[in-house]
C-alpha atoms as a PDB file:
ATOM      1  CA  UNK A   1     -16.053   6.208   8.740  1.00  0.00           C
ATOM      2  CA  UNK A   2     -14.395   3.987   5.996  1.00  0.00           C
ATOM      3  CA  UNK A   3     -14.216   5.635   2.297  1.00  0.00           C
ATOM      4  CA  UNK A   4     -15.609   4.273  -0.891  1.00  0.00           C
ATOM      5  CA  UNK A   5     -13.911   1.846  -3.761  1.00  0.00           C
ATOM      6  CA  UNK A   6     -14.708   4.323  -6.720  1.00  0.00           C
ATOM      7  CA  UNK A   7     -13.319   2.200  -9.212  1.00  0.00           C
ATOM      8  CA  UNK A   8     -13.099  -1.390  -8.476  1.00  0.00           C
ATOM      9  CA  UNK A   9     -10.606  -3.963 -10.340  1.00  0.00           C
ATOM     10  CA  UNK A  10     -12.309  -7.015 -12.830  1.00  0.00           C
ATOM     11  CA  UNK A  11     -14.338  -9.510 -10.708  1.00  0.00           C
ATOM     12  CA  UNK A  12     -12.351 -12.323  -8.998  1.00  0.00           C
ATOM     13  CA  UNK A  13     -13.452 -15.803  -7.646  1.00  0.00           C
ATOM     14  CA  UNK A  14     -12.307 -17.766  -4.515  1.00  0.00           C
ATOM     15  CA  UNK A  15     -10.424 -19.548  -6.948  1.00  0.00           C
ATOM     16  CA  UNK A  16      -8.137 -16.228  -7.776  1.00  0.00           C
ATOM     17  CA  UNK A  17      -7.630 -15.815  -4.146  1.00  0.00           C
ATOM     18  CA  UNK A  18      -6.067 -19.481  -3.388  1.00  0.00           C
ATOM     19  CA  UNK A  19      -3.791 -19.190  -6.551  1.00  0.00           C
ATOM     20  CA  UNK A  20      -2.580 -16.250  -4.886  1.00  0.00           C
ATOM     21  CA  UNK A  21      -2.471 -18.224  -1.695  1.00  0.00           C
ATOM     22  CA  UNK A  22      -0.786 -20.944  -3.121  1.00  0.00           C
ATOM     23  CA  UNK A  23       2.347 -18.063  -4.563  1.00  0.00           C
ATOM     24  CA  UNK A  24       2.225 -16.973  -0.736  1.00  0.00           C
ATOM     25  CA  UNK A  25       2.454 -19.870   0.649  1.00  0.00           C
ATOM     26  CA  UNK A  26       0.013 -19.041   3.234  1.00  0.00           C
ATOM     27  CA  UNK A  27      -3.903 -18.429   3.482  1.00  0.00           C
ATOM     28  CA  UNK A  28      -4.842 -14.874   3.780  1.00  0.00           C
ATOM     29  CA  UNK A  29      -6.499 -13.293   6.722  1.00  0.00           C
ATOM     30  CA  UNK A  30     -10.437 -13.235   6.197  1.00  0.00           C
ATOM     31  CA  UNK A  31     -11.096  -9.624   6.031  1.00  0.00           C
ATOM     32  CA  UNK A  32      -8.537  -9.111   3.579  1.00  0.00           C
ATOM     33  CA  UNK A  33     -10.043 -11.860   1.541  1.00  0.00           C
ATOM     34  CA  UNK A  34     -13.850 -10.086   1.350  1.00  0.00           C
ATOM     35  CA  UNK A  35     -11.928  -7.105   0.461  1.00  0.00           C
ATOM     36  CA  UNK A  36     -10.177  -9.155  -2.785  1.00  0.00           C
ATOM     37  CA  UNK A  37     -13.509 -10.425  -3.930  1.00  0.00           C
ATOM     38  CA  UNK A  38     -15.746  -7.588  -3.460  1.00  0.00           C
ATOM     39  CA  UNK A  39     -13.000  -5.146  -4.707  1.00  0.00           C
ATOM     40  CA  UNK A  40     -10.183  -6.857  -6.469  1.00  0.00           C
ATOM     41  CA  UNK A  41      -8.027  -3.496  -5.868  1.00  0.00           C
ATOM     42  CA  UNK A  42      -9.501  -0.560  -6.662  1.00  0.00           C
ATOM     43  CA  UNK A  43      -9.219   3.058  -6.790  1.00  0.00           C
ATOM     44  CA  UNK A  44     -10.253   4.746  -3.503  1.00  0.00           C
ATOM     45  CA  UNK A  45     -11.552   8.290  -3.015  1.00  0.00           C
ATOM     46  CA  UNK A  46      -8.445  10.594  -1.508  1.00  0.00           C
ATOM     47  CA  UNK A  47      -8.001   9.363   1.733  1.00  0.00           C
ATOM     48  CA  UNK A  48      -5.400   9.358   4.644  1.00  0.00           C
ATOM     49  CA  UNK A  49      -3.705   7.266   7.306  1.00  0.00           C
ATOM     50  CA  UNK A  50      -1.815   8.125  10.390  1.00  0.00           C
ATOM     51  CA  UNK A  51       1.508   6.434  10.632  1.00  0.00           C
ATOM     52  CA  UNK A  52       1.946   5.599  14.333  1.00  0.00           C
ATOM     53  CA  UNK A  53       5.476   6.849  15.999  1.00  0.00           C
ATOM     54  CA  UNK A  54       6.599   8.870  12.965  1.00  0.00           C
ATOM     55  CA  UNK A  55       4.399  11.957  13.157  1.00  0.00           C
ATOM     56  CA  UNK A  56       3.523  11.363   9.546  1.00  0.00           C
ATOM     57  CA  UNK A  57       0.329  10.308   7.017  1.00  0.00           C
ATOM     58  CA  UNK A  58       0.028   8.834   4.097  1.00  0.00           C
ATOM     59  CA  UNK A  59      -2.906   8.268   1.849  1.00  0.00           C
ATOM     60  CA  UNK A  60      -3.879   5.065  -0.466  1.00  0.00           C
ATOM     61  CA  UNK A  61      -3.628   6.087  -4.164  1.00  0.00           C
ATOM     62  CA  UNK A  62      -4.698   2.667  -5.206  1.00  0.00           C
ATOM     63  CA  UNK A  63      -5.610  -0.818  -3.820  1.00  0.00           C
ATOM     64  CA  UNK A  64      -3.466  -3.858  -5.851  1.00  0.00           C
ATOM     65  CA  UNK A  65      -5.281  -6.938  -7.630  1.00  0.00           C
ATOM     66  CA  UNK A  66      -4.786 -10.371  -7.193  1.00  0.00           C
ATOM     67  CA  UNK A  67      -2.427  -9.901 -10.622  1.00  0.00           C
ATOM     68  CA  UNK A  68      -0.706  -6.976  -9.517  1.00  0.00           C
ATOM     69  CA  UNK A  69       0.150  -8.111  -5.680  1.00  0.00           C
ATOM     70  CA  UNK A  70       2.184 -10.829  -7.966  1.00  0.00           C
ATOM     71  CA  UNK A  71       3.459  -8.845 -10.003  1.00  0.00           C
ATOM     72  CA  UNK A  72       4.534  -6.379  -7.652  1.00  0.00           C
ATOM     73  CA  UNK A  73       6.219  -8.684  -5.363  1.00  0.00           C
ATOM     74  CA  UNK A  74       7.987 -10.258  -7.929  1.00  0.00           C
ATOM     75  CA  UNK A  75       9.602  -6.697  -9.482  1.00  0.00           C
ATOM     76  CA  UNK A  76      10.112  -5.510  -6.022  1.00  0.00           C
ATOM     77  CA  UNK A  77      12.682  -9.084  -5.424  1.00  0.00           C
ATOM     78  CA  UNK A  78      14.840  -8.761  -2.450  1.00  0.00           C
ATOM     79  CA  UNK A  79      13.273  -5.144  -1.577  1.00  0.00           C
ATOM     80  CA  UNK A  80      10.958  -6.528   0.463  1.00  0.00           C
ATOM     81  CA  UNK A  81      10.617  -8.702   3.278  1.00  0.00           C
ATOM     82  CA  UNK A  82      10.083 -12.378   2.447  1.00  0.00           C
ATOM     83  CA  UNK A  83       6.709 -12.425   4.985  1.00  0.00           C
ATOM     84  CA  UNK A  84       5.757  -9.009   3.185  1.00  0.00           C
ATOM     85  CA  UNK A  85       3.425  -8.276   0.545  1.00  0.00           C
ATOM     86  CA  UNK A  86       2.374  -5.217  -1.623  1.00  0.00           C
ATOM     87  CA  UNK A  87      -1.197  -4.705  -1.061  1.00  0.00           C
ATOM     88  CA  UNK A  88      -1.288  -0.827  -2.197  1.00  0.00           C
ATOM     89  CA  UNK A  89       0.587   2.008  -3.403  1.00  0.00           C
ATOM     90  CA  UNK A  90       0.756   4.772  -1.044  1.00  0.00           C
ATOM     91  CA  UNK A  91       1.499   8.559  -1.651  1.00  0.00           C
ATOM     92  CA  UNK A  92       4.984   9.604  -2.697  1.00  0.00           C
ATOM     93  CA  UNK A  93       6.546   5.429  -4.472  1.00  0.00           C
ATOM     94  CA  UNK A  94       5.798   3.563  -0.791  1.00  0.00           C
ATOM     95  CA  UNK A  95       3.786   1.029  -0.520  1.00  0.00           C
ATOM     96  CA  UNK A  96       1.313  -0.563   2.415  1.00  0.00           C
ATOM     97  CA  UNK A  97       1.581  -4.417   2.418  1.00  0.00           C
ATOM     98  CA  UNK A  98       0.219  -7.519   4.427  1.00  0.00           C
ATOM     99  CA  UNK A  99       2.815 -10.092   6.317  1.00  0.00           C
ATOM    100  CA  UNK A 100       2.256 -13.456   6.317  1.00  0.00           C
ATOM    101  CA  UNK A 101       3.820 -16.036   8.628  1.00  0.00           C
ATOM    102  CA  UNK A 102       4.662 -15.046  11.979  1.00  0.00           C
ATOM    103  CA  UNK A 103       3.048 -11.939  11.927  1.00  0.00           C
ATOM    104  CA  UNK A 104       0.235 -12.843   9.612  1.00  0.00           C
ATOM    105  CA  UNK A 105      -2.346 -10.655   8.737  1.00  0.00           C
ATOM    106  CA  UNK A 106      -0.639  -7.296  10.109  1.00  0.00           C
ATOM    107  CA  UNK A 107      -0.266  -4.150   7.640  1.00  0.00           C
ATOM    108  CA  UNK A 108       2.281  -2.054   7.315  1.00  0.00           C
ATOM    109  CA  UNK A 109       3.681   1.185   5.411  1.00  0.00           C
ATOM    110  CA  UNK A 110       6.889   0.929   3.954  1.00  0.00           C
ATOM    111  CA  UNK A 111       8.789   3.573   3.217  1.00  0.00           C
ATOM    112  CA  UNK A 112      11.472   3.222  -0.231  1.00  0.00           C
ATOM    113  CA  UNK A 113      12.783   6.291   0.925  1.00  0.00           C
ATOM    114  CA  UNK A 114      14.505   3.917   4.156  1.00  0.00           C
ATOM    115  CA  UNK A 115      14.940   0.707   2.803  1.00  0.00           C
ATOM    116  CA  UNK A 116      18.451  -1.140   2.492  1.00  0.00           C
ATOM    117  CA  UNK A 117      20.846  -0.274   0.355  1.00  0.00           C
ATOM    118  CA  UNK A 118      21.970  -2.457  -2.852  1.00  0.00           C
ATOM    119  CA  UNK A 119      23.994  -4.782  -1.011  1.00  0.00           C
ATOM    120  CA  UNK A 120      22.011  -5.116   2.420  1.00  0.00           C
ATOM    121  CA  UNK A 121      19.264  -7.476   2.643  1.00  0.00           C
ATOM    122  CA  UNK A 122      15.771  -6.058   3.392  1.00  0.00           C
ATOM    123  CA  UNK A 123      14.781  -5.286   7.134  1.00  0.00           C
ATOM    124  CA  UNK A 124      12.260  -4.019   9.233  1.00  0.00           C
ATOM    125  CA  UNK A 125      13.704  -0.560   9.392  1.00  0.00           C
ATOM    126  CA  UNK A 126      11.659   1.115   6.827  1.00  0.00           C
ATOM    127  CA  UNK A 127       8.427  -0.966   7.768  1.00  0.00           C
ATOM    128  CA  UNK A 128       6.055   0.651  10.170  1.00  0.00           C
ATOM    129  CA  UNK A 129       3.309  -1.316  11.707  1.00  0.00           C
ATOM    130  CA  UNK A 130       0.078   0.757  10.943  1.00  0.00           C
ATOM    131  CA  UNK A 131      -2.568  -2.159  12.275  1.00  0.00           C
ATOM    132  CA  UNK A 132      -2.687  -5.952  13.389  1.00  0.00           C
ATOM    133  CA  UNK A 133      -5.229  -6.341  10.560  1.00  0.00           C
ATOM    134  CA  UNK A 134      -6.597  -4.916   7.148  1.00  0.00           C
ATOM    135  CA  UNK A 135      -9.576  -4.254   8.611  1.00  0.00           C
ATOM    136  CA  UNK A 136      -8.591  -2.004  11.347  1.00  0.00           C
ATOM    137  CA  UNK A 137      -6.447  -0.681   8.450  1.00  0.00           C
ATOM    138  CA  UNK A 138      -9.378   0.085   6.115  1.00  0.00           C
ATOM    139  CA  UNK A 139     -11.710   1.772   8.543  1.00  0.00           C
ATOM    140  CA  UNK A 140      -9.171   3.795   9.763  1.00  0.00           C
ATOM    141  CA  UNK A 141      -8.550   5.746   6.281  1.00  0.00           C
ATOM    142  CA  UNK A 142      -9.728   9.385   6.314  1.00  0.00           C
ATOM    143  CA  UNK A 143     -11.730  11.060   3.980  1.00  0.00           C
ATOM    144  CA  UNK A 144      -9.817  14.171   2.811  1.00  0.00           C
ATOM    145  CA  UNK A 145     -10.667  16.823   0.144  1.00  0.00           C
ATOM    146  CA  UNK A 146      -7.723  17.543  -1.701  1.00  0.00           C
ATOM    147  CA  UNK A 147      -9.019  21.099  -2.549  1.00  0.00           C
ATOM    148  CA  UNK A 148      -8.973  22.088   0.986  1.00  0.00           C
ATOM    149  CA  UNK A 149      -5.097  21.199   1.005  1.00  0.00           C
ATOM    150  CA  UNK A 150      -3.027  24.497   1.724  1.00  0.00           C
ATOM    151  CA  UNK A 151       0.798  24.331   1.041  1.00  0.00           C
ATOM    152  CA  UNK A 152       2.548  27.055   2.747  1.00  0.00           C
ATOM    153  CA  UNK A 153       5.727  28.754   1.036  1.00  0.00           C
ATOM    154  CA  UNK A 154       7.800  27.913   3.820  1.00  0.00           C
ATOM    155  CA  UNK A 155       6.835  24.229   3.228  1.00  0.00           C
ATOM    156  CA  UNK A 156       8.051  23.933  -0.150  1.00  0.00           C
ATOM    157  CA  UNK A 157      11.958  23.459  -0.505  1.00  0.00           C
ATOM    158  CA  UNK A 158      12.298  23.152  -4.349  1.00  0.00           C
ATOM    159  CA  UNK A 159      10.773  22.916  -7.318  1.00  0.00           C
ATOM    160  CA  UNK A 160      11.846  21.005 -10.582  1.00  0.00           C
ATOM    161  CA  UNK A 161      10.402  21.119 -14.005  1.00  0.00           C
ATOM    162  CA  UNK A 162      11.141  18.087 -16.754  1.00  0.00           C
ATOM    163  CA  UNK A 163      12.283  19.757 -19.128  1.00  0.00           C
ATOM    164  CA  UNK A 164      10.663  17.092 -21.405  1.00  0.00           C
ATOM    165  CA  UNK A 165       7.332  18.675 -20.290  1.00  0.00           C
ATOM    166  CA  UNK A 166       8.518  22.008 -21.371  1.00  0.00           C
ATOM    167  CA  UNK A 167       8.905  21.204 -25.106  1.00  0.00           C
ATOM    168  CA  UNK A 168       6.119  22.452 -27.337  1.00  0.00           C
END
């Protein structure tokens, strides 16, 4: 059962999509392309993936636009992969991007929590291979109600306030 788009991102043409292509360097798969036009991005209803081999989830807080894959890829510089791109921003600053190139198509989480130091170039280490294509990815997001979520006390190591956010 795939989840719902509840806010989708300003209408794009096939146009959009081959500028983006052209910044890539590489055609996009075609499911990932019906995604861009019928969606652009997009806010998704709270969902969840599994992460295969790291007995771990994640969820998809929101799905990037054409502009914002850009965008993203360019801030993120050497964090990244070359053949990787930002296609959404999971739970807790990681991302879940799209490779082009040898392993075109696939999706993966990765993980900033992992990733190289300052002076190391980017690797595979902190990328984790969630599906061969986006969508395999999509339908496999879980609907989850966030109300139903129970933290234990046991689960919570510390807390931190800003104090910013204290000020009256």
């Amino acid at each position: 059962m795939s989840i719902k788009i509840l806010k989708k991102g300003k209408k794009i043409s096939e146009k959009d999509i081959q500028k983006l292509e052209d910044i890539i360097g590489f055609k996009l798969p075609a499911d990932y392309r019906k995604f861009l036009l019928v969606n652009n991005g997009g806010e998704p209803e709270p969902n969840e993936f599994d992460i295969p081999g790291e007995n771990n989830s994640s969820g998809v807080n929101e799905f990037l636009n054409v502009e914002e894959i850009k965008k993203q890829k360019k801030k993120l510089g050497n964090r990244l992969v070359d053949s990787s791109w930002p296609i959404a921003y999971a739970e807790g600053g990681n991302l879940v991007c799209i490779t082009v190139g040898k392993k075109e198509g696939a999706i993966y989480f990765w993980d900033h929590e992992l990733e190289a130091s300052d002076n190391e170039l980017p690797s595979w280490t902190n990328m984790f291979l969630l599906t061969s294509k986006f969508s395999k990815f999509w339908n496999s997001l879980k609907k989850i109600d966030p109300s139903k979520i129970k933290i234990k006390p046991e689960q919570i190591k510390n807390t931190w306030i800003d104090p910013s956010l204290l000020k009256k």
